[in-house]
N, C-alpha and C. Protein backbone atom coordinates (compact mmCIF):
# COMPACT_ATOMS: atom_id res chain seq x y z
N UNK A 1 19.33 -21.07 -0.85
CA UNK A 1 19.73 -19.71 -1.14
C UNK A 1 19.48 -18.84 0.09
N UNK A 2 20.30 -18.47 0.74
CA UNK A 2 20.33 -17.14 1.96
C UNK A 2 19.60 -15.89 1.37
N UNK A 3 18.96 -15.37 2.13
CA UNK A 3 17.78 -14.34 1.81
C UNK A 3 19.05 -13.45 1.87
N UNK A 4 18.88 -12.33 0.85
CA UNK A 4 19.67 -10.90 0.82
C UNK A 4 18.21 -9.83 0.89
N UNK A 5 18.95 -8.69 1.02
CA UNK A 5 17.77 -7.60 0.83
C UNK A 5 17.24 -7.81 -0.37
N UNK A 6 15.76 -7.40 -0.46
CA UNK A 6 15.09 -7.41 -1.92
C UNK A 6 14.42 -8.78 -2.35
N UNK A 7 15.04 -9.93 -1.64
CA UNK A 7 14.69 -11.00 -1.62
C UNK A 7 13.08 -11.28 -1.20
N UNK A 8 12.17 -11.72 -2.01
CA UNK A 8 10.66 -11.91 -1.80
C UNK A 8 10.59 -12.90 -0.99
N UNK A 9 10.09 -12.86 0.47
CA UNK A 9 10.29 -14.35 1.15
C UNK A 9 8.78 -14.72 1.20
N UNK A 10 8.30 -15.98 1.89
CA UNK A 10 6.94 -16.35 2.32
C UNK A 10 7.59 -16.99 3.89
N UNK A 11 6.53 -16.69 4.73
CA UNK A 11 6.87 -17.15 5.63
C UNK A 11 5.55 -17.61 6.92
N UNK A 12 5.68 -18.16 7.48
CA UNK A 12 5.00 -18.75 8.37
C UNK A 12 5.06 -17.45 9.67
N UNK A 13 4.29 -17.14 10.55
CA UNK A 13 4.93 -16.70 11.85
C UNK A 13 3.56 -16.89 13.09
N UNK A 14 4.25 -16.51 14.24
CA UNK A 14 3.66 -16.03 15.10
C UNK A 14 4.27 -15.16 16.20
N UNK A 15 3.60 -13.76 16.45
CA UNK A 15 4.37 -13.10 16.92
C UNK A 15 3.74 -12.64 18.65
N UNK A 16 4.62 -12.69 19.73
CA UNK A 16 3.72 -12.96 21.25
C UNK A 16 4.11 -11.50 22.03
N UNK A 17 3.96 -11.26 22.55
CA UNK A 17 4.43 -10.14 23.68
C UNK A 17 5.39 -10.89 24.80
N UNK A 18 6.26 -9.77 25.43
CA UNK A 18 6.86 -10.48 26.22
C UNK A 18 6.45 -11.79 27.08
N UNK A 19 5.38 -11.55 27.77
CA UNK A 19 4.44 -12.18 28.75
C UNK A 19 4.28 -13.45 28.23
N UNK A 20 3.68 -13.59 26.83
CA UNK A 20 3.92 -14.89 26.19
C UNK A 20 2.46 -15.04 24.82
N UNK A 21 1.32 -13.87 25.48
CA UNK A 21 0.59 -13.52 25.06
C UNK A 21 0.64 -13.39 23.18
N UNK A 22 0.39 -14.06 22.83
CA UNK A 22 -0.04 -14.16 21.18
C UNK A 22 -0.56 -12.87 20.23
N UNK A 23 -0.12 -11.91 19.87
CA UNK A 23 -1.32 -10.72 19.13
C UNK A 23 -1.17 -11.01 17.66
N UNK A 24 -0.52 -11.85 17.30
CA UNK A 24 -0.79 -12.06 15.95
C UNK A 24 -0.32 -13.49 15.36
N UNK A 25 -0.58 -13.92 14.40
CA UNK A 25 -0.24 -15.02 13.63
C UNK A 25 -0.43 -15.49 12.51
N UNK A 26 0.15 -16.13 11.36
CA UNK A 26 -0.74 -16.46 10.18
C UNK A 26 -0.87 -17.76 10.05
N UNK A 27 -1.11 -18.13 10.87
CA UNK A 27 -1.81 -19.93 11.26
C UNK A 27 -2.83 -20.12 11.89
N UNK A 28 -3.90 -20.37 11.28
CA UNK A 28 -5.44 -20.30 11.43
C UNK A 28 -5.42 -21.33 12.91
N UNK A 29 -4.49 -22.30 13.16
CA UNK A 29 -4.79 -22.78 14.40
C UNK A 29 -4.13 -22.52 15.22
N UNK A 30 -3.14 -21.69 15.32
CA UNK A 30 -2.63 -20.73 16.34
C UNK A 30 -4.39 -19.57 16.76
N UNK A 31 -4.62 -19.09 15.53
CA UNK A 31 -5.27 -17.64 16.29
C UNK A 31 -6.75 -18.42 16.84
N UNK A 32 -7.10 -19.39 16.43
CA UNK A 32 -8.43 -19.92 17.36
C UNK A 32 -8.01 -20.05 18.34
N UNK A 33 -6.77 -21.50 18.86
CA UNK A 33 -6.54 -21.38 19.88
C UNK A 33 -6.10 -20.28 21.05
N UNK A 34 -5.88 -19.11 20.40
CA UNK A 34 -5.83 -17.94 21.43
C UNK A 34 -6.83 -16.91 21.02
N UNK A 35 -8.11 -17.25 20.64
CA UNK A 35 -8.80 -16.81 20.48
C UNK A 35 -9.06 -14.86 19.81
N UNK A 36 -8.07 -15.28 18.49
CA UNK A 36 -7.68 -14.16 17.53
C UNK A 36 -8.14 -14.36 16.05
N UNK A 37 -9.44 -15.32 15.79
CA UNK A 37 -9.67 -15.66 14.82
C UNK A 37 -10.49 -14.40 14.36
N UNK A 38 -9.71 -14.11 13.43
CA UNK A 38 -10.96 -12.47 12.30
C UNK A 38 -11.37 -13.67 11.41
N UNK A 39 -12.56 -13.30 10.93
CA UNK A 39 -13.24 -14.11 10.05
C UNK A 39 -13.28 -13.29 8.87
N UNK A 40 -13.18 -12.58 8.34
CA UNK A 40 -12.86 -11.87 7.31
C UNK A 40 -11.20 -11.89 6.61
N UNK A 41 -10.71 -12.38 7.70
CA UNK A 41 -8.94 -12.76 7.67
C UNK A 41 -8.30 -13.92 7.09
N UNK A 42 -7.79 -14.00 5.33
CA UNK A 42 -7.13 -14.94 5.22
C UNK A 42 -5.88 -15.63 6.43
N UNK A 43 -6.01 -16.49 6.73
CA UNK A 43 -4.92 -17.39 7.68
C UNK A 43 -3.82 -17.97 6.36
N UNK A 44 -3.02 -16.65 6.02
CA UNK A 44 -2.31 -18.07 4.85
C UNK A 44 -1.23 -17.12 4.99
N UNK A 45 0.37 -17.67 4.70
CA UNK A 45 1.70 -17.07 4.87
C UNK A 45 1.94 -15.85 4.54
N UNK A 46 2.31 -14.98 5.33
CA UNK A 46 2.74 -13.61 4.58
C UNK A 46 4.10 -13.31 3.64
N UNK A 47 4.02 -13.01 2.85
CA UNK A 47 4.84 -12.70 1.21
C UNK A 47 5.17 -11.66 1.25
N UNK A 48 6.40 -10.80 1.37
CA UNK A 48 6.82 -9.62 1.31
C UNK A 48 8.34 -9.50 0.62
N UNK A 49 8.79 -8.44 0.31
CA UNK A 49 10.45 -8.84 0.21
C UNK A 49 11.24 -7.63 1.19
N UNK A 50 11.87 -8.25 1.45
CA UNK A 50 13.33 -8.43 2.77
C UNK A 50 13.89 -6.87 2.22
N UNK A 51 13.93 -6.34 3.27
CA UNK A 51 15.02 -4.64 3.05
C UNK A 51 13.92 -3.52 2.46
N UNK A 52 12.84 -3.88 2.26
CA UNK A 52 11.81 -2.91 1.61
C UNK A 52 10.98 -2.12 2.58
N UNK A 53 10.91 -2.52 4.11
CA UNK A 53 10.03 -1.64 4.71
C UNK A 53 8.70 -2.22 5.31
N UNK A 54 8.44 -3.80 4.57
CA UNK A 54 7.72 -4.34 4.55
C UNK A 54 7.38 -4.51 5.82
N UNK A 55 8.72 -5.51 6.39
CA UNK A 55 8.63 -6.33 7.52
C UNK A 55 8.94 -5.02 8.68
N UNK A 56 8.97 -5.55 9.89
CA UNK A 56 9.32 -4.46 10.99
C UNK A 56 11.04 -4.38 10.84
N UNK A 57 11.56 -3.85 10.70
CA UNK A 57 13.03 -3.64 10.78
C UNK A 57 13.77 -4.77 11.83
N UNK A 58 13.45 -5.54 12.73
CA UNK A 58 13.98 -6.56 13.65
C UNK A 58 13.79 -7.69 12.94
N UNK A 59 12.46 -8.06 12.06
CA UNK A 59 12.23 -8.97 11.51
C UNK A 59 12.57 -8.74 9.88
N UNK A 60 12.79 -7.45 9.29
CA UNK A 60 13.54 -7.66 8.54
C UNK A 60 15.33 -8.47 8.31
N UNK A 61 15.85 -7.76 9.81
CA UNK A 61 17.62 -7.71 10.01
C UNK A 61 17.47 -9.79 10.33
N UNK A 62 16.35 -9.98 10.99
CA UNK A 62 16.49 -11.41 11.28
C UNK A 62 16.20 -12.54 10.29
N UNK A 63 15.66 -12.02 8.91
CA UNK A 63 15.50 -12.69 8.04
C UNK A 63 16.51 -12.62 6.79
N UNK A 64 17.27 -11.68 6.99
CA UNK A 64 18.53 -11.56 6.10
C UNK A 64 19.23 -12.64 6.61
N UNK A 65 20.14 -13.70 5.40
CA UNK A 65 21.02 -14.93 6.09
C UNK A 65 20.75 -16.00 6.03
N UNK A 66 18.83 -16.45 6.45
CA UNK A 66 18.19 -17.29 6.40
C UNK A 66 18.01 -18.15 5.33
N UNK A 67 17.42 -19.38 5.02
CA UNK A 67 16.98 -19.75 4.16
C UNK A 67 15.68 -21.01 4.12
N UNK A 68 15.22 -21.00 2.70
CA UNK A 68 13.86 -21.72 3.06
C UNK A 68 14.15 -22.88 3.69
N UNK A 69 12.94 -23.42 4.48
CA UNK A 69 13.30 -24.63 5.32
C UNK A 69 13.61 -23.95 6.94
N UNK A 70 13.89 -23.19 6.91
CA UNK A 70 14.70 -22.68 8.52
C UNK A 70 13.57 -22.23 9.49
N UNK A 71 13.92 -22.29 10.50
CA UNK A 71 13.16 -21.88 11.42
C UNK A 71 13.69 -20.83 12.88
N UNK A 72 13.43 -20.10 13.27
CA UNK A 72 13.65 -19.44 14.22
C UNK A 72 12.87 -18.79 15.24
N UNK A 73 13.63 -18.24 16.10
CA UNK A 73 12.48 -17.32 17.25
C UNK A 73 13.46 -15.77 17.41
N UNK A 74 12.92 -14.68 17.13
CA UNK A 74 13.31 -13.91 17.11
C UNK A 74 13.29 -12.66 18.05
N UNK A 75 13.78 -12.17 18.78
CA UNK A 75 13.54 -11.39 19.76
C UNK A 75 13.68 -9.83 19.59
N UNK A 76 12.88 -8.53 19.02
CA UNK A 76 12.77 -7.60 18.61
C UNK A 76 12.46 -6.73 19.60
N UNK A 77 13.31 -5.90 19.99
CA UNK A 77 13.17 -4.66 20.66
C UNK A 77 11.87 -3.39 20.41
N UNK A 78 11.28 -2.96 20.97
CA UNK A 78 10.89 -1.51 20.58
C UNK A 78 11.61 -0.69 19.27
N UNK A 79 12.32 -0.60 19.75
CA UNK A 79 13.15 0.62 18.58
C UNK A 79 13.19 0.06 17.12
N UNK A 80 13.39 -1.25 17.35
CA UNK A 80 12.88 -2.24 16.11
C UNK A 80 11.74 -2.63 15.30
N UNK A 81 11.09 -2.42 16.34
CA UNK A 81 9.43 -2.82 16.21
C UNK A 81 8.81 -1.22 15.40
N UNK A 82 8.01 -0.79 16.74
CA UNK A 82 7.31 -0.01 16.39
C UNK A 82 7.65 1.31 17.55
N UNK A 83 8.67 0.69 17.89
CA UNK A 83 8.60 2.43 18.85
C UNK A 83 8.43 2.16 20.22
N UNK A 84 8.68 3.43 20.67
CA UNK A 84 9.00 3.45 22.21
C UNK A 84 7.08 4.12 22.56
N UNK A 85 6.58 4.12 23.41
CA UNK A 85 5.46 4.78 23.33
C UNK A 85 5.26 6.30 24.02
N UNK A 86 5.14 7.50 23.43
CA UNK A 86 5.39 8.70 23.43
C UNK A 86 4.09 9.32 24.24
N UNK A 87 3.93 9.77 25.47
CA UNK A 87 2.89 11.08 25.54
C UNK A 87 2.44 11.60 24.75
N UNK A 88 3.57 12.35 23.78
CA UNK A 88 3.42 13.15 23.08
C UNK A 88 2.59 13.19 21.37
N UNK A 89 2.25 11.53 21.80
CA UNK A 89 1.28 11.22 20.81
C UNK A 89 -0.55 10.92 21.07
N UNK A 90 -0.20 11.28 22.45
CA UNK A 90 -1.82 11.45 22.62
C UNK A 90 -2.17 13.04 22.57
N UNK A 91 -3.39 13.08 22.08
CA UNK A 91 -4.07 14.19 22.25
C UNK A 91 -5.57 14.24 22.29
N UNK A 92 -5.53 15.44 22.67
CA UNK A 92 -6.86 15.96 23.00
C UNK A 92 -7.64 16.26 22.03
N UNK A 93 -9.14 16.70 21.92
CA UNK A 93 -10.11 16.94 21.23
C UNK A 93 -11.21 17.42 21.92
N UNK A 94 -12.06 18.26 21.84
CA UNK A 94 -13.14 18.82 21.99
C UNK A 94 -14.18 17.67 21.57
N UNK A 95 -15.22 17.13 22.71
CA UNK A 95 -15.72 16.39 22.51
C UNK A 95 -16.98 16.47 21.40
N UNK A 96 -17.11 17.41 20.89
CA UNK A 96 -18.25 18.10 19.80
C UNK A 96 -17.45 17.94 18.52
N UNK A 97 -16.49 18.59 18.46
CA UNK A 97 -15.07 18.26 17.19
C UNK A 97 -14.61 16.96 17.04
N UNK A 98 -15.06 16.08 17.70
CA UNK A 98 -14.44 14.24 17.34
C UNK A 98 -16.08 13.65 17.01
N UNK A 99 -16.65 13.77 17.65
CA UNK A 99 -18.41 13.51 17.53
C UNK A 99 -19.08 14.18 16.23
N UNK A 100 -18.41 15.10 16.06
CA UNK A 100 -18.71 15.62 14.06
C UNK A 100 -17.79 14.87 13.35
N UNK A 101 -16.29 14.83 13.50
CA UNK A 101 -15.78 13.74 13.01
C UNK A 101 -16.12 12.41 12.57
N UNK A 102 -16.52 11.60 13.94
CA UNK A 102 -17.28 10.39 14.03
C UNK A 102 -18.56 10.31 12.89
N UNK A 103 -19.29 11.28 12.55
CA UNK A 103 -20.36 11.25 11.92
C UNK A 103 -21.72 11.13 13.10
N UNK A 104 -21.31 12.40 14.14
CA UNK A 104 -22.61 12.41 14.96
C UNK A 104 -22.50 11.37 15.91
N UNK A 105 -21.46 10.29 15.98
CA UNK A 105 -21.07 9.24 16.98
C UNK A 105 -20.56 9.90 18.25
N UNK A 106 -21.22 9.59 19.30
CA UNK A 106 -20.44 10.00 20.61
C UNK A 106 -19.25 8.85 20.75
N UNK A 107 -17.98 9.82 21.13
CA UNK A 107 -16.57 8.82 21.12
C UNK A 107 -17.08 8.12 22.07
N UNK A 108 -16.40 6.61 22.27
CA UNK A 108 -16.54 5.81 23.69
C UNK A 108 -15.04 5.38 23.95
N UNK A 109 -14.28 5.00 25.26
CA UNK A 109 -13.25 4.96 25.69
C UNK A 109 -12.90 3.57 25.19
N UNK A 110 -11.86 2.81 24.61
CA UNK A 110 -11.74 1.90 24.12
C UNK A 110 -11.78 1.87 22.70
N UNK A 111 -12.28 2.19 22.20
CA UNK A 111 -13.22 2.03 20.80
C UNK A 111 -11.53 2.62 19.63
N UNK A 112 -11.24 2.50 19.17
CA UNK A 112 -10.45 2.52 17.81
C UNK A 112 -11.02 3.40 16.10
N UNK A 113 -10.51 4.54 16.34
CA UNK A 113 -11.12 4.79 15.13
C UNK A 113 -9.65 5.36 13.99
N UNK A 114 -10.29 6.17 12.85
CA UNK A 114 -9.29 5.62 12.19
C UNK A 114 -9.71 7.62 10.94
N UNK A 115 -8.23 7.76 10.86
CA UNK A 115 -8.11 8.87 10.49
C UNK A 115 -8.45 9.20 9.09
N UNK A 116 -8.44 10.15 8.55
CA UNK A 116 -8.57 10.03 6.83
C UNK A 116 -7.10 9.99 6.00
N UNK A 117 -6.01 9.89 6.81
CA UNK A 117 -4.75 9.23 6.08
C UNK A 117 -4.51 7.85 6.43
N UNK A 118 -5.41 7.16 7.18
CA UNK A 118 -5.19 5.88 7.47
C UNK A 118 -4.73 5.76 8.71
N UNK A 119 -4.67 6.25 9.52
CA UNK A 119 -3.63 6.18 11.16
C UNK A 119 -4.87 5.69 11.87
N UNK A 120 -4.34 4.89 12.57
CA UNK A 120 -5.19 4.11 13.93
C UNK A 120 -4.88 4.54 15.13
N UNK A 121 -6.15 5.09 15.27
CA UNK A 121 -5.71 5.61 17.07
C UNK A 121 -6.66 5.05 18.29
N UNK A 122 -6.65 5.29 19.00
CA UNK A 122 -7.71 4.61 20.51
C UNK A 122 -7.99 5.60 21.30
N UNK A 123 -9.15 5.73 21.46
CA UNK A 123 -9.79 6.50 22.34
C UNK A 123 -9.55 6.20 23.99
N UNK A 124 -8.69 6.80 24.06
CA UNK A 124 -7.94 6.58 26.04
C UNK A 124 -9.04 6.87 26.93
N UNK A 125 -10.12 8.10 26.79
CA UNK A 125 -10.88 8.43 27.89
C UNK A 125 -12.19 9.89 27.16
N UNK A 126 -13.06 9.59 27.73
CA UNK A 126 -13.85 10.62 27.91
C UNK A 126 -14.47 10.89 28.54
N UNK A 127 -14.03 12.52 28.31
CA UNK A 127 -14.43 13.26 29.89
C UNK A 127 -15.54 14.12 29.37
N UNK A 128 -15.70 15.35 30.48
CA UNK A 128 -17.06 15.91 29.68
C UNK A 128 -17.29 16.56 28.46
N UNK A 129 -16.15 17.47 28.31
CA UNK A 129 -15.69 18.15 27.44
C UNK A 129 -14.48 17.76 26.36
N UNK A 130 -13.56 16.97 26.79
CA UNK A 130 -12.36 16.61 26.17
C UNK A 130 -12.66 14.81 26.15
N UNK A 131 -11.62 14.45 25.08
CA UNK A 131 -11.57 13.04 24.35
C UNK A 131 -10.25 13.01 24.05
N UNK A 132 -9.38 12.02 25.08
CA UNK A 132 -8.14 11.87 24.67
C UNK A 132 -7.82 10.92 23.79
N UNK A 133 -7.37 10.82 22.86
CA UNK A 133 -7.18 10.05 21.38
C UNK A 133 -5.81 9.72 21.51
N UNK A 134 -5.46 8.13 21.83
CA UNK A 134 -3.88 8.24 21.39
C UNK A 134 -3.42 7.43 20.02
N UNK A 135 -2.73 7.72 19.73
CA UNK A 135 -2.40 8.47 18.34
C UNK A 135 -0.76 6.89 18.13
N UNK A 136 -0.56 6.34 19.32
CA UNK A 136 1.09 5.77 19.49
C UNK A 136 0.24 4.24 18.70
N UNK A 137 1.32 3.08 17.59
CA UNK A 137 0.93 1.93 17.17
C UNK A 137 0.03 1.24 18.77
N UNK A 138 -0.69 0.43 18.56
CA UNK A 138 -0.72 -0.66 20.09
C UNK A 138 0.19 -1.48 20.33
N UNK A 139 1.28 -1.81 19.57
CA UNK A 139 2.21 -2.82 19.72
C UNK A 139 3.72 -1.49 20.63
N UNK A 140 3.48 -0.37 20.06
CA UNK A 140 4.59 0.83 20.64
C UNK A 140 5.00 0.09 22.14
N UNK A 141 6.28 0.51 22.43
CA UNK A 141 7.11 0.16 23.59
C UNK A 141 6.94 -1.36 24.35
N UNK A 142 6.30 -2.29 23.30
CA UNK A 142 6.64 -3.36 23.45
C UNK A 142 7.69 -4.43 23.20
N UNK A 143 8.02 -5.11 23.24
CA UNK A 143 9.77 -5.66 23.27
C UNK A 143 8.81 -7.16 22.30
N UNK A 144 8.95 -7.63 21.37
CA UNK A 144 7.94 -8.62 20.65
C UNK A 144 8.84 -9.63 20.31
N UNK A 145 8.35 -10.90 20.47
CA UNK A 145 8.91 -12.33 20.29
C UNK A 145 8.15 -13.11 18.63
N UNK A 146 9.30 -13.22 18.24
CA UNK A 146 8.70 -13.62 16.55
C UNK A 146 9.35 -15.70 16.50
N UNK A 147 8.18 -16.38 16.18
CA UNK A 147 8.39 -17.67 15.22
C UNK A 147 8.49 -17.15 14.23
N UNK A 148 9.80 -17.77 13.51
CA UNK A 148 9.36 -17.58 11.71
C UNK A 148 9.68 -18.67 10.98
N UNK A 149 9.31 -19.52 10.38
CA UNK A 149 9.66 -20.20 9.26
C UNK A 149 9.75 -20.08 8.00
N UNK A 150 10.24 -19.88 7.53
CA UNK A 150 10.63 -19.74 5.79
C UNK A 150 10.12 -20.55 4.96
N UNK A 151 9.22 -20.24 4.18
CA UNK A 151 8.62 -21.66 3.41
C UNK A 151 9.24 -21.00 1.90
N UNK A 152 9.19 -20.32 1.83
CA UNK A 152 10.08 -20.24 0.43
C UNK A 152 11.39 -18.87 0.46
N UNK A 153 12.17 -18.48 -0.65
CA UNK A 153 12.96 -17.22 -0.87
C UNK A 153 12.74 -17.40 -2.93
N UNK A 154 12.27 -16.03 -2.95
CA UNK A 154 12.49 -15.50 -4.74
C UNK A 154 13.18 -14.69 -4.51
């Protein structure tokens, strides 16, 4: 049966950056060997259905057609993915106003924190006074390479 929209698929993947670099997978011996194992992280197929929003829009359009048994490599643009990556999504903060935020935590550069609607952002830099927070996905204006296998379609 060819997946249509709405269609509940399961599927195998692994998804790399241009370069070749691995940032995700749901095959427990993919993410050891590139050393992406969360231990709190089921390693088992992701289940979603097709046209809902679920998947990224590239990997939605590439799984319409398909069917279980199949296999592919998929090549997803930015605009597909998650976006082009914007300036205009970093911002600033008063380093006293993110540090009350934090709960009395001084921000550190690197570090990932996480909003009260759920948004993930990264702390770009801190300076004496200011804390630039960017605000863009980490995957934004990346061009992303998808394995997928189909292990089932409902």
């Amino acid at each position: 049966m060819a997946i249509e929209s709405g269609d509940t698929v399961r599927i195998e993947y692994t998804g790399r950056l241009e370069d070749g670099t691995v940032f995700d997978t749901s095959r427990r011996a993919v993410a050891e060997e590139h050393d992406l194992v969360e231990e709190d992280r089921e390693y088992d197929p992701l289940e979603a259905a097709v046209g809902t929003g679920q998947f990224i829009e590239g990997l939605d359009e590439a799984l319409l057609g398909m069917e279980a048994g199949e296999s592919a490599t998929v090549t997803v643009p930015p605009a597909e993915a998650y976006g082009e990556w914007e300036e205009s999504r970093v911002r600033e903060y008063e380093i006293d106003e993110l540090s009350a935020q934090l709960g009395d935590q001084l921000p550190e550069a690197g570090a990932y924190i996480q909003t009260p609607d759920g948004s993930v952002a990264e702390i770009r830099s801190v300076e004496e006074d200011v804390v630039r927070v960017d605000f863009n996905h980490r995957l934004a204006g990346e061009t992303l390479e998808f394995e997928i296998e189909v292990l089932a379609v409902e």
